[in-house]
Protein backbone atom coordinates (compact mmCIF):
# COMPACT_ATOMS: atom_id res chain seq x y z
CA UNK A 1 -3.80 -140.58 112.04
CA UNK A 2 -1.19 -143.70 112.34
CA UNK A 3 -1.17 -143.25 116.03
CA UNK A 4 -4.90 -143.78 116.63
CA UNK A 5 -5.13 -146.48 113.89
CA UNK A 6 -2.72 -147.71 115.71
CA UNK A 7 -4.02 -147.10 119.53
CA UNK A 8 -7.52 -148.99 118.00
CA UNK A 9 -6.06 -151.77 116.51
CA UNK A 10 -4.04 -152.54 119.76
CA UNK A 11 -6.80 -152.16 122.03
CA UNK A 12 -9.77 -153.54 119.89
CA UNK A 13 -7.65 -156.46 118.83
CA UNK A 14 -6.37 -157.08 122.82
CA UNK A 15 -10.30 -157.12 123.55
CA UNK A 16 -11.30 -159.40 121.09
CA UNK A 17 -8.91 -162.25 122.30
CA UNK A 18 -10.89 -163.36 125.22
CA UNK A 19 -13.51 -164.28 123.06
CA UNK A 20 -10.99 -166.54 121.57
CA UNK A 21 -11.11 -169.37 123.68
CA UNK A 22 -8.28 -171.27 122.24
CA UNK A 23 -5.86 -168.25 121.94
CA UNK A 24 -6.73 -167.27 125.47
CA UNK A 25 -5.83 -170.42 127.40
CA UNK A 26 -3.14 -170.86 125.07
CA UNK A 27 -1.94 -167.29 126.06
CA UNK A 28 -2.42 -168.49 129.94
CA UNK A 29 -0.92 -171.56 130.01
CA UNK A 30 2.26 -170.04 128.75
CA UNK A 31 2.77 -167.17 130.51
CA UNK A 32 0.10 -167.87 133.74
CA UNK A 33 -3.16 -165.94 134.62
CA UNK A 34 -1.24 -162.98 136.42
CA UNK A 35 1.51 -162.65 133.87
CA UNK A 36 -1.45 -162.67 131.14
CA UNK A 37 -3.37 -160.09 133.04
CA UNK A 38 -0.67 -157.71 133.62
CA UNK A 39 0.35 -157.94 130.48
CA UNK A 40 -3.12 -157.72 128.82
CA UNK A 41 -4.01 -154.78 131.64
CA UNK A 42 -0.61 -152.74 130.41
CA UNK A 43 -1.12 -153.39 126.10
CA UNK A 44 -4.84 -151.92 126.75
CA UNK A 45 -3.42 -148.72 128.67
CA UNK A 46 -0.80 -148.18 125.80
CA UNK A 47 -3.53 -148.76 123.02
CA UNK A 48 -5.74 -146.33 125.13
CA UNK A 49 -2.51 -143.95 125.39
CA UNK A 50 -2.21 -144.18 121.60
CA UNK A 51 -5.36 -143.67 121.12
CA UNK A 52 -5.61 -140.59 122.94
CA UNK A 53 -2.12 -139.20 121.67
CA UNK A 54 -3.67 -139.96 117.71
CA UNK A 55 -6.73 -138.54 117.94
CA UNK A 56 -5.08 -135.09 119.38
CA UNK A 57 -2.65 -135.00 116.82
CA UNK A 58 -4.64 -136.51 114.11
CA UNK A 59 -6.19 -133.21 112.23
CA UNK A 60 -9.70 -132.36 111.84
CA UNK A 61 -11.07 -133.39 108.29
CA UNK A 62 -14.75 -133.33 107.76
CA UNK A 63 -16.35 -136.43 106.06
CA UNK A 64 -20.08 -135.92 106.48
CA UNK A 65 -21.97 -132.86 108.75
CA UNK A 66 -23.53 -134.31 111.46
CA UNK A 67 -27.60 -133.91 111.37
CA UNK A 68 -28.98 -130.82 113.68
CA UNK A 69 -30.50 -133.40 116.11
CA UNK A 70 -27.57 -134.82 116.49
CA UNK A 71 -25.93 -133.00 119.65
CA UNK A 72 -29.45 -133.04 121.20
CA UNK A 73 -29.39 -137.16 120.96
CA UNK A 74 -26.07 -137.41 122.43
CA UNK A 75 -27.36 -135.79 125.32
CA UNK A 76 -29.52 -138.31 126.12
CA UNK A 77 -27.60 -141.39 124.37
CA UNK A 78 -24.31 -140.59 126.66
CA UNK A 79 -26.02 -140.75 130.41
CA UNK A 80 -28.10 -143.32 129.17
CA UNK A 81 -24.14 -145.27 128.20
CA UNK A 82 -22.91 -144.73 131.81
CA UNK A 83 -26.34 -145.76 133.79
CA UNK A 84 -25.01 -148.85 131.65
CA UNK A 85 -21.55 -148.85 132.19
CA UNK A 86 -22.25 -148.76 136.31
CA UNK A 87 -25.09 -151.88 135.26
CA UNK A 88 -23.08 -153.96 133.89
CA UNK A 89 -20.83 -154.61 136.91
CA UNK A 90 -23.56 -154.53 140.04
CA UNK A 91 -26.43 -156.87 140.34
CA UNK A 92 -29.02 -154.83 138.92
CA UNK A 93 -32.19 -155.55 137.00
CA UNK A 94 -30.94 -153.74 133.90
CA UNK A 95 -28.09 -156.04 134.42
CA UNK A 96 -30.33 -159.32 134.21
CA UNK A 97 -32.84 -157.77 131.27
CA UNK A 98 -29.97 -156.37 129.12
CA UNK A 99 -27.88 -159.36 127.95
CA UNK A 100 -24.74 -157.39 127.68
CA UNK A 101 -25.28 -153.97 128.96
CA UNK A 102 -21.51 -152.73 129.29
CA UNK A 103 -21.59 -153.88 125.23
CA UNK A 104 -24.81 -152.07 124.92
CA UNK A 105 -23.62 -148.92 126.78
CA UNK A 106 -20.71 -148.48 124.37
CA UNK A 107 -22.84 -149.04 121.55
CA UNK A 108 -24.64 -146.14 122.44
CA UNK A 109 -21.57 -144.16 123.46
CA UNK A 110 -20.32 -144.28 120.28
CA UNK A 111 -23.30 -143.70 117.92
CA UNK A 112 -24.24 -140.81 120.32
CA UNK A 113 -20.70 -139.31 119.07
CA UNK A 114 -20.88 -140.42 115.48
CA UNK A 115 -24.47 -138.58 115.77
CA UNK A 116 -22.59 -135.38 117.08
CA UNK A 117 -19.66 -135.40 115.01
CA UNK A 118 -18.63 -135.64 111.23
CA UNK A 119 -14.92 -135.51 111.01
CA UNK A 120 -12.75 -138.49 109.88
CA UNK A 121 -10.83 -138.98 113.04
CA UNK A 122 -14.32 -138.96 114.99
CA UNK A 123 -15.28 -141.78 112.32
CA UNK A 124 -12.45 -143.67 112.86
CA UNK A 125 -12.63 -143.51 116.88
CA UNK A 126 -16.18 -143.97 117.22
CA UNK A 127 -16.85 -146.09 114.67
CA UNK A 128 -14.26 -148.34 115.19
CA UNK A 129 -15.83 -148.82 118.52
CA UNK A 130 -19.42 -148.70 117.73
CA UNK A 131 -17.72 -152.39 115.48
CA UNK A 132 -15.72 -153.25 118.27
CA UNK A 133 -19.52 -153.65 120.75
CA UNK A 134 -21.33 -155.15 118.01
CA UNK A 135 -18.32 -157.84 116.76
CA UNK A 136 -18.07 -158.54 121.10
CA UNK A 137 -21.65 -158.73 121.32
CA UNK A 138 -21.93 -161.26 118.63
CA UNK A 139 -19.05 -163.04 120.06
CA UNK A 140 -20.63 -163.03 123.30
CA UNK A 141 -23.30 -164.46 121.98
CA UNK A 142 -22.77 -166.95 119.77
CA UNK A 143 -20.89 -168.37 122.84
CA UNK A 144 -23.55 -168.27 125.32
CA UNK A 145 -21.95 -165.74 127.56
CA UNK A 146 -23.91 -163.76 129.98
CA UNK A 147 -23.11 -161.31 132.67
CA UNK A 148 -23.04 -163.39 136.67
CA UNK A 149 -25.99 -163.96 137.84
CA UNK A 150 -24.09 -164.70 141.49
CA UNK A 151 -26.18 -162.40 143.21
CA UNK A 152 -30.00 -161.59 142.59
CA UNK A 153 -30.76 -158.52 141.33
CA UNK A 154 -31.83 -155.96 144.00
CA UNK A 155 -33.39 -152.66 143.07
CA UNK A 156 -31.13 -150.42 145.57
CA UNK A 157 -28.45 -151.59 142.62
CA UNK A 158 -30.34 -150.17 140.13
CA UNK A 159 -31.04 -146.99 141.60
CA UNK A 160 -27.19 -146.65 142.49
CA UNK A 161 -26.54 -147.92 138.77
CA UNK A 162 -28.86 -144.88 137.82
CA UNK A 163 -27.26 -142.14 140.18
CA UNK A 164 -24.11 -143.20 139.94
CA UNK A 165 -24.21 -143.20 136.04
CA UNK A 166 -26.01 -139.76 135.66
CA UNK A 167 -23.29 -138.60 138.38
CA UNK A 168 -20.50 -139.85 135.96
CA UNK A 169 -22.40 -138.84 132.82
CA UNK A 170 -22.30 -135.15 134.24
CA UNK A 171 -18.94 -134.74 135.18
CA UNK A 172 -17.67 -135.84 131.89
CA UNK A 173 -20.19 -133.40 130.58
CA UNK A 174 -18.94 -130.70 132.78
CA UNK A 175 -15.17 -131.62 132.25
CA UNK A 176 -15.34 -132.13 128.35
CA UNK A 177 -13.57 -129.53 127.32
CA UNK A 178 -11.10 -129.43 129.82
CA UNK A 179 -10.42 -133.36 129.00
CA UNK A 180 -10.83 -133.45 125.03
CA UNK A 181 -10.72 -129.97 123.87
CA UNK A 182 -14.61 -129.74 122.57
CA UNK A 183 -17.84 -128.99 124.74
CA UNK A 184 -20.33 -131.42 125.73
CA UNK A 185 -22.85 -129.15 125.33
């Protein structure tokens, strides 16, 4: 259980600095914007690594059994997380109604496995990051930050948001066991 403690704290922590202001240029002007991002890109692969590794290894202990619709809402709360996910980074209409809708889409992500799942590990990865989207969103927020509006939103985006989530939302579904040892469905 260290090692995904561990993986979370790395990579939740790492996320929350750019809504630091201070600590972020701070963090730039010493080391540079490439050096920063490098270094930034390759802590948030080993916290994701860790993460990964700890919840494998961690063992399953129940906490609380999941309620019966549970499953059944994760199968709608997950596609409706990666129509988000592709949202938040084309100029879509979702994109421009939903403040934060990568935030959003992980929000859902996570409840849609705390929904499904009752074991502490589960609680600890999904709930950490069910925090983690509402702590950013806040963040986001309170600072005035919104997703580009460089480009108006066109509704070919959205319909390629849409496919191309649903697309990505079924081949995780498809490859869940394969990838994290339980079945989607």
């Amino acid at each position: 259980m260290a090692l995904l403690v561990a993986g979370l704290a790395l990579f939740v922590g790492l996320h929350l600095i750019p809504g630091i202001a201070p600590l972020r240029a701070g963090l730039v002007a010493r080391t540079g914007e490439k050096r920063y991002r490098g270094a930034f890109s390759a802590l948030a692969f080993a916290g994701l690594a860790l993460i990964v590794w700890g919840y494998s290894a961690a063992p399953f202990e129940p906490v609380y059994s999941p309620p019966d619709w549970g499953r059944d809402a994760a199968m709608w709360m997950v596609p409706a997380a990666f129509v988000l996910f592709a949202a938040a980074n084309m100029p879509t209409h979702i994109r421009s109604v939903v403040r934060h809708p990568m935030l959003l889409g992980l929000l859902l992500w996570a409840l849609a496995h705390l929904a499904a799942n009752g074991d502490l590990r589960s609680l600890m990865l999904f709930g950490g990051f069910a925090g983690f989207s509402l702590v950013a969103a806040a963040s986001a927020v309170a600072r005035g930050k919104r997703p580009p509006a460089d480009k108006a939103p066109r509704l070919a985006m959205d319909a390629a948001a849409l496919v191309s989530g649903l697309a990505a939302a079924g081949l995780f579904a498809y490859l869940h066991a394969t990838l994290f040892g339980a079945p989607a469905l």
